[in-house]
Structure formats: C-alpha cells, structure tokens
N, C-alpha and C. Protein backbone atom coordinates (compact mmCIF):
# COMPACT_ATOMS: atom_id res chain seq x y z
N UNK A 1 8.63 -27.94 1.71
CA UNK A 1 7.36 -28.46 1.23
C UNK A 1 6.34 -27.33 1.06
N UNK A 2 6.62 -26.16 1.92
CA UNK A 2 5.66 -25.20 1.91
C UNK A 2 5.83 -24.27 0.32
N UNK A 3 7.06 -24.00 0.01
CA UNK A 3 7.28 -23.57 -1.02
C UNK A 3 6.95 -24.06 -1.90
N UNK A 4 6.99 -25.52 -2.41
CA UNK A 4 6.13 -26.02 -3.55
C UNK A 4 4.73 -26.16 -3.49
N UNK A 5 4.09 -26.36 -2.35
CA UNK A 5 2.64 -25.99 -2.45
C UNK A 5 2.14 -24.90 -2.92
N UNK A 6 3.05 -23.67 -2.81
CA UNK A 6 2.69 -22.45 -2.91
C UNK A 6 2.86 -22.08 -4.06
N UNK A 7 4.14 -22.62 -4.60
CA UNK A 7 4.43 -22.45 -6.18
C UNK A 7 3.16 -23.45 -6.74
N UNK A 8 2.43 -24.60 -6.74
CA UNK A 8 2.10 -25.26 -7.65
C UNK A 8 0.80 -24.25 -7.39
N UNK A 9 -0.20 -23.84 -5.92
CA UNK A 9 -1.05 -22.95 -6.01
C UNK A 9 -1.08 -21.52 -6.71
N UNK A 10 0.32 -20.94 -7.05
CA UNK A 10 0.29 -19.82 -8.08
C UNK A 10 0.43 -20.65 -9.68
N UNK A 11 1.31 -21.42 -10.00
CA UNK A 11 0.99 -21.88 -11.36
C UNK A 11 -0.67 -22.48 -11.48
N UNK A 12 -1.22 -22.79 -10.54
CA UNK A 12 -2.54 -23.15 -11.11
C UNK A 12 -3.57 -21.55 -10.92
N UNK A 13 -3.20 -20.83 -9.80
CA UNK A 13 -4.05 -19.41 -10.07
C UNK A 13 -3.58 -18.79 -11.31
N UNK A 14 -2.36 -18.66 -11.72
CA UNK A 14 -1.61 -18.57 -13.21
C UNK A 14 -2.98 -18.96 -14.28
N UNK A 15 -2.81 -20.15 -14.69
CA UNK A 15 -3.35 -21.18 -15.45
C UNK A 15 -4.98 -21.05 -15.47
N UNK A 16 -5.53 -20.77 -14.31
CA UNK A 16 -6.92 -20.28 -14.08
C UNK A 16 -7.58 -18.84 -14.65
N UNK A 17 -6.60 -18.06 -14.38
CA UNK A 17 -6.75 -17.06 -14.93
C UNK A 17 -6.78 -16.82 -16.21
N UNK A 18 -5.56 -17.57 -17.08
CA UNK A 18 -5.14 -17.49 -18.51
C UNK A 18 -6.35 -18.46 -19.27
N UNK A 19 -7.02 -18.82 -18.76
CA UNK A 19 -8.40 -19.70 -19.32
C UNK A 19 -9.52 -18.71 -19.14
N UNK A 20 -9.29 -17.03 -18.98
CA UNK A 20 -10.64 -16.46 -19.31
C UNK A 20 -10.79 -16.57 -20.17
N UNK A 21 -12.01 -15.98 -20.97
CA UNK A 21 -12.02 -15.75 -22.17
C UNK A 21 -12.19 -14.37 -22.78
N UNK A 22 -11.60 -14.15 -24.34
CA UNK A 22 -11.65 -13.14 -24.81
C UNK A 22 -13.02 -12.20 -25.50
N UNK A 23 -13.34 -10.95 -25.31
CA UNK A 23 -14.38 -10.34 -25.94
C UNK A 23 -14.13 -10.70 -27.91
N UNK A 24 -15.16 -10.82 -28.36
CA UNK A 24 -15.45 -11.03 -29.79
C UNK A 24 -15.34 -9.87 -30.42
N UNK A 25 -13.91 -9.13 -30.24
CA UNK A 25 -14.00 -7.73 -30.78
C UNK A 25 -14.20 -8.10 -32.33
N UNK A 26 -14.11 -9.51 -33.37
CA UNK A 26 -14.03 -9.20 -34.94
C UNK A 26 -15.53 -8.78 -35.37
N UNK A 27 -16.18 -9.85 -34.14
CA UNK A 27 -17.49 -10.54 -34.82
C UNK A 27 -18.12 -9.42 -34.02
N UNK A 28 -17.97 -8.79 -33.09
CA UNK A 28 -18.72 -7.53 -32.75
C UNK A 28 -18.78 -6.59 -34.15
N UNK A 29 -17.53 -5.94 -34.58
CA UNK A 29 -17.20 -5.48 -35.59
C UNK A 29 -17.99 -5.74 -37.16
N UNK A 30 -18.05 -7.18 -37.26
CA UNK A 30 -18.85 -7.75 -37.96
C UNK A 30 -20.47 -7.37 -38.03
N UNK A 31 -20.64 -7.41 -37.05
CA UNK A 31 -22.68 -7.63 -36.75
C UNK A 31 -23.04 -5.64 -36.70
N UNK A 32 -21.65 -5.09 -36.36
CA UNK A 32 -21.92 -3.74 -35.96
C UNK A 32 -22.24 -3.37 -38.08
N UNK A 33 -21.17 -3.89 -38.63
CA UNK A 33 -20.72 -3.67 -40.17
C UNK A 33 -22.59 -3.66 -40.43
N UNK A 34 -23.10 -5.05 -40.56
CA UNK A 34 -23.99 -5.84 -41.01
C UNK A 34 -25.16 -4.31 -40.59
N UNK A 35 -25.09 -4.23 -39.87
CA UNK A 35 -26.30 -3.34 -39.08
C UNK A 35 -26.02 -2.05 -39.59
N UNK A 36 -25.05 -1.37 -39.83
CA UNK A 36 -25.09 -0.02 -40.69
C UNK A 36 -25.51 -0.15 -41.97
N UNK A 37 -24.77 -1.63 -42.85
CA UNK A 37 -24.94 -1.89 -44.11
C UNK A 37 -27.16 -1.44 -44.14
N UNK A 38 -27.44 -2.09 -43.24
CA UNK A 38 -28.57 -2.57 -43.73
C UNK A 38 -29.41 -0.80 -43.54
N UNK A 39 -28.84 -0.09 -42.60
CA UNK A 39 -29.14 0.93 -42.85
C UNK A 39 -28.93 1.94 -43.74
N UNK A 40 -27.93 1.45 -44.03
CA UNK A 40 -27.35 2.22 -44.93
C UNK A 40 -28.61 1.96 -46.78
N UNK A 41 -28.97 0.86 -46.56
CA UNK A 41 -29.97 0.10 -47.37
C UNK A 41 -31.50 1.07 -47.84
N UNK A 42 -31.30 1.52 -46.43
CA UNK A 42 -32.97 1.83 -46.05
C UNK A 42 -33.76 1.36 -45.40
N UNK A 43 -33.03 0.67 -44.31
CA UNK A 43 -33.95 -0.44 -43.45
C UNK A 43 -34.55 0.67 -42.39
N UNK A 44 -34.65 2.19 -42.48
CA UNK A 44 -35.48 3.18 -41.19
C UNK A 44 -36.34 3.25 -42.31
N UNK A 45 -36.01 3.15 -43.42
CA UNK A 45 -37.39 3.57 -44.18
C UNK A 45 -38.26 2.18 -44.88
N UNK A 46 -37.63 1.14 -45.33
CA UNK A 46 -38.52 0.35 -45.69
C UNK A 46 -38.66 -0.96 -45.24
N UNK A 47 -38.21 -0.93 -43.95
CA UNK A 47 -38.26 -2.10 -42.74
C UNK A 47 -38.20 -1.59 -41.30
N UNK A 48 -38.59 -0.59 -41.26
CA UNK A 48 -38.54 -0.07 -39.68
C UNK A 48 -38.78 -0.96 -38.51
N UNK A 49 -39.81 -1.86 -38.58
CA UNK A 49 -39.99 -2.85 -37.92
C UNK A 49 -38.91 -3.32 -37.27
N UNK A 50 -38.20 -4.42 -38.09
CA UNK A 50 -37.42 -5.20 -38.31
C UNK A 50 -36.29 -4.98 -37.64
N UNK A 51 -35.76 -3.28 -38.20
CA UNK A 51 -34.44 -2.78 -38.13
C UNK A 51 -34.77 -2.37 -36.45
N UNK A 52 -36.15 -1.92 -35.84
CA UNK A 52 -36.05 -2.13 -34.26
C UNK A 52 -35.32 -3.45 -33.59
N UNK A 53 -36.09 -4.41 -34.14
CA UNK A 53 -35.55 -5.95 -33.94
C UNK A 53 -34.56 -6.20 -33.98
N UNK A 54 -33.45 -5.87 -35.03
CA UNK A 54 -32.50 -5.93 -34.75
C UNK A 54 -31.85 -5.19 -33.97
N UNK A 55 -31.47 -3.82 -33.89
CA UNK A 55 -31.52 -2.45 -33.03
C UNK A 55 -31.18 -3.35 -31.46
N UNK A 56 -32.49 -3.82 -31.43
CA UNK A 56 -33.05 -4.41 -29.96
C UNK A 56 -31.72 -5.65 -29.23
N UNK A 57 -31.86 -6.05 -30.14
CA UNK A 57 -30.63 -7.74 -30.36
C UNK A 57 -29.34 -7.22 -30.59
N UNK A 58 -28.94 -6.21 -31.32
CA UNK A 58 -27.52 -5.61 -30.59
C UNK A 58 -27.54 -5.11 -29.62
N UNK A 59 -28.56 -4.11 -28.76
CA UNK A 59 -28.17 -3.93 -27.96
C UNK A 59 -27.84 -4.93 -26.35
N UNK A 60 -28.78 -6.35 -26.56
CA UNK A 60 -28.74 -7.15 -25.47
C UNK A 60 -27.40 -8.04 -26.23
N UNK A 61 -27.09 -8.18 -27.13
CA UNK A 61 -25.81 -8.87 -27.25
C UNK A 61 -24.59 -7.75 -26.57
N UNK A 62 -24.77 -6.36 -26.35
CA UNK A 62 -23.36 -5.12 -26.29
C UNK A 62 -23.61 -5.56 -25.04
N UNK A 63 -24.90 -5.38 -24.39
CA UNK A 63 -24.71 -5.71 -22.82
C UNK A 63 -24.14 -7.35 -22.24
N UNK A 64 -24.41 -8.17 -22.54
CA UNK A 64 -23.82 -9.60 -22.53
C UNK A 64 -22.27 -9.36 -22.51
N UNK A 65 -21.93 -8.64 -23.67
CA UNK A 65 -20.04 -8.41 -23.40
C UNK A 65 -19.90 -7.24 -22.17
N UNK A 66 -20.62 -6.14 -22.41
CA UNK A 66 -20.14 -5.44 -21.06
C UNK A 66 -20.36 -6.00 -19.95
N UNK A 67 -21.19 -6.98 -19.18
CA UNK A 67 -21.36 -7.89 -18.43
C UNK A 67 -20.63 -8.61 -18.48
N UNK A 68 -20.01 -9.40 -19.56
CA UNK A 68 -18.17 -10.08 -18.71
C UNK A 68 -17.36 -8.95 -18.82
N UNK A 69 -17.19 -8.14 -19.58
CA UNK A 69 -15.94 -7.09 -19.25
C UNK A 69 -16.05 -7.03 -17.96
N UNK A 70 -17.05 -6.84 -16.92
CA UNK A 70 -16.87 -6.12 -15.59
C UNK A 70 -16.72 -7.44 -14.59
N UNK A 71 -16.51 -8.58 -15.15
CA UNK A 71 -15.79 -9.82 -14.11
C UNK A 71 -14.05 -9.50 -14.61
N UNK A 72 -13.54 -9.63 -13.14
CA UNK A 72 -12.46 -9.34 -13.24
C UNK A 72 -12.01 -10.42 -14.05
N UNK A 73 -11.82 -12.32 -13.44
CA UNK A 73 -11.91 -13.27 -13.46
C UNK A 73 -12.99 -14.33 -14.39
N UNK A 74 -12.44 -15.13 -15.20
CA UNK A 74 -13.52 -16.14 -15.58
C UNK A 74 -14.51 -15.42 -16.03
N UNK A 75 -14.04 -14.45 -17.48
CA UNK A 75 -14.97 -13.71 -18.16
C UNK A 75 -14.97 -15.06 -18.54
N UNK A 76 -16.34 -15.18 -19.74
CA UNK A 76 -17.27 -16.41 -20.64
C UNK A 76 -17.80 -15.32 -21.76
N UNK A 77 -17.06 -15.36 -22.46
CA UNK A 77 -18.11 -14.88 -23.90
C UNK A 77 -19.11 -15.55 -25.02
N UNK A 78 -19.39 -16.95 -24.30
CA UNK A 78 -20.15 -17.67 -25.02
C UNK A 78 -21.97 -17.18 -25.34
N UNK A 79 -22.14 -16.87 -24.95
CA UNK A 79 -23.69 -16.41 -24.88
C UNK A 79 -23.32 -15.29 -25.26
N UNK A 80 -22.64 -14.35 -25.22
CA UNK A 80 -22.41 -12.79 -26.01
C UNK A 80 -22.38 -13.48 -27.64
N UNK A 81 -20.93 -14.27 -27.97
CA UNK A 81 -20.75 -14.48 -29.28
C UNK A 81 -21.90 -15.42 -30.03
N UNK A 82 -22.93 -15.82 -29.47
CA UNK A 82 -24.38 -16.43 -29.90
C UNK A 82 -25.26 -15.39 -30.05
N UNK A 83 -25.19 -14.39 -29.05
CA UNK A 83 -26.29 -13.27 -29.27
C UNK A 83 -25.75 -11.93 -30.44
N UNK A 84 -24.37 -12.04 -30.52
CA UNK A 84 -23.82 -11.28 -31.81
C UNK A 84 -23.73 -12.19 -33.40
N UNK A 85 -23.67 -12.97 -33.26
CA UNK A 85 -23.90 -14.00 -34.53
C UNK A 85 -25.39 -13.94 -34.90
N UNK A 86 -26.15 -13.88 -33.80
CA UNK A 86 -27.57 -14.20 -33.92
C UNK A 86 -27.94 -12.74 -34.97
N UNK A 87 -27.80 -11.23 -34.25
CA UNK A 87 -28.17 -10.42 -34.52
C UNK A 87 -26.91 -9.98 -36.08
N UNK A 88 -25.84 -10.65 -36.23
CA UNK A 88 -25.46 -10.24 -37.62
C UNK A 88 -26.42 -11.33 -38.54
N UNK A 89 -26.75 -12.12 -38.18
CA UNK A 89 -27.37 -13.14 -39.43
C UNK A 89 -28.62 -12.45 -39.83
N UNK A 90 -29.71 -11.55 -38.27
CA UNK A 90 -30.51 -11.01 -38.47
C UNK A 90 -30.26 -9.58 -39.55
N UNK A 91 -29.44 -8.92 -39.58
CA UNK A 91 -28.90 -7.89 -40.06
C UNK A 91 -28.88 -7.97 -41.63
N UNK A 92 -27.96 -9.30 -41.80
CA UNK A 92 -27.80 -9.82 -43.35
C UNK A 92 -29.04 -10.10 -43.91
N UNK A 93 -30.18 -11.01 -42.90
CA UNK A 93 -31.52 -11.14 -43.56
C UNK A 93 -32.00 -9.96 -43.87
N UNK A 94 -32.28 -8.74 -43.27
CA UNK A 94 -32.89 -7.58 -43.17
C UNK A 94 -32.11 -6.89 -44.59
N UNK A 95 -31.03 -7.14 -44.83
CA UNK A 95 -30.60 -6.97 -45.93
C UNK A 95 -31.14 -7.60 -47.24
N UNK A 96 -31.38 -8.27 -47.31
CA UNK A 96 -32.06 -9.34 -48.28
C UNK A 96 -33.49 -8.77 -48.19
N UNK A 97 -33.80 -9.20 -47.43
CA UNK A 97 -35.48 -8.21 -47.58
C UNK A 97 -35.11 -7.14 -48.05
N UNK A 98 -34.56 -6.14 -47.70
CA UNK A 98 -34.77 -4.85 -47.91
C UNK A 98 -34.45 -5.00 -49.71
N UNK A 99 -33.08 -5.76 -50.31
CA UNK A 99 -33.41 -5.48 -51.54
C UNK A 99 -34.75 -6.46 -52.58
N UNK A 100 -35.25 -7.23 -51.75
CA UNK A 100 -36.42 -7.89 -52.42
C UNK A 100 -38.11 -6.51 -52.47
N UNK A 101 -37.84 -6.16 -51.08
CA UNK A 101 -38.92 -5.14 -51.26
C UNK A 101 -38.24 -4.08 -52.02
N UNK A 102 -37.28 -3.47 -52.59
CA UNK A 102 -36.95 -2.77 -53.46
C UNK A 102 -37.25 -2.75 -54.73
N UNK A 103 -36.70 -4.55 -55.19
CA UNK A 103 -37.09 -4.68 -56.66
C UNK A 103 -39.13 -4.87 -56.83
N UNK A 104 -39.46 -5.20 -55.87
CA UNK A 104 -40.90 -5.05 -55.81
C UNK A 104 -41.03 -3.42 -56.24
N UNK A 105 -40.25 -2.65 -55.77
CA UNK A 105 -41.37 -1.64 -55.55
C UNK A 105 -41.01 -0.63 -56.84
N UNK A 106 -39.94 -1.38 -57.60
CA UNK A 106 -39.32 -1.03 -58.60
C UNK A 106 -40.27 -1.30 -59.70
C-alpha cells in the first residue's frame, strides 16, 4: 500500500510540475521586432516621448519573464504575455504615428 501511495504522489508531483508554464519566447521576439521597427522609423527622433514609453513597457514586461524564469516550479507567464502584447501593440501604434507625422511634415 505504501508503494502505491508513493507512486500516485510522484505521478501527481510529475503532473504538477508539467503544468508550469512556458516563457513567450515568439511574442517576446515579436514586441522586441515591433520596437526596433519603430526605431528603425525614427521614433528617437520624431517621437522620443513615446519611444521612452514604450522603452519603459519592455523593460517591465523583460522583468515579469525574468521573474518566473527564477521560480524553479509553477512558473505563470500570464501577466508577462499581457505586458508583452501590451507593449508590441504600443510599438505598432508608435509606428503609425511616426509615419502620419512624416507625411505631415512632408
């Protein structure tokens, strides 16, 4: 009896474990893309503001994932992959501005 308690307590530490969750390496990749694009744009020169703002919002989304990387157990990347979605959507907007104040200034 002792042996199956012990087996069903490793298939469920098993099973517990295999329910962490994974880092958002695409959508990191993604928001990182979005954020050069927009520099790449001219967002240090004709949105500086902005491009802090965003700047700012990747960096508290990089810390959110390095903060579960360092749980061994029962990483959660839910609030990382909200704060990296957040800051690529910001990225893409900053893109859009940047070519609206362009054709303005055109």
């Amino acid at each position: 009896m002792k042996k199956i308690s012990l087996l069903l307590l490793l298939i469920s530490f098993t099973f517990a474990l295999s329910g962490c969750d994974v880092p958002p390496k695409t959508d990191i990749a993604d928001m990182k893309a979005a954020v050069d694009a927009a520099i790449a744009d001219g967002a240090q020169q004709y949105a500086p503001d902005q491009l802090k703002l965003v700047n700012e919002q990747m960096a508290a989304a990089m810390t959110e994932v390095e903060k579960q990387d360092s749980h061994f157990v029962f990483k959660n990347y839910h609030k990382a992959r909200l704060l990296v979605a957040k800051t690529k959507t910001e990225a893409v907007t900053l893109q859009e501005k940047l070519a609206e104040i362009k054709q303005k200034q055109s």
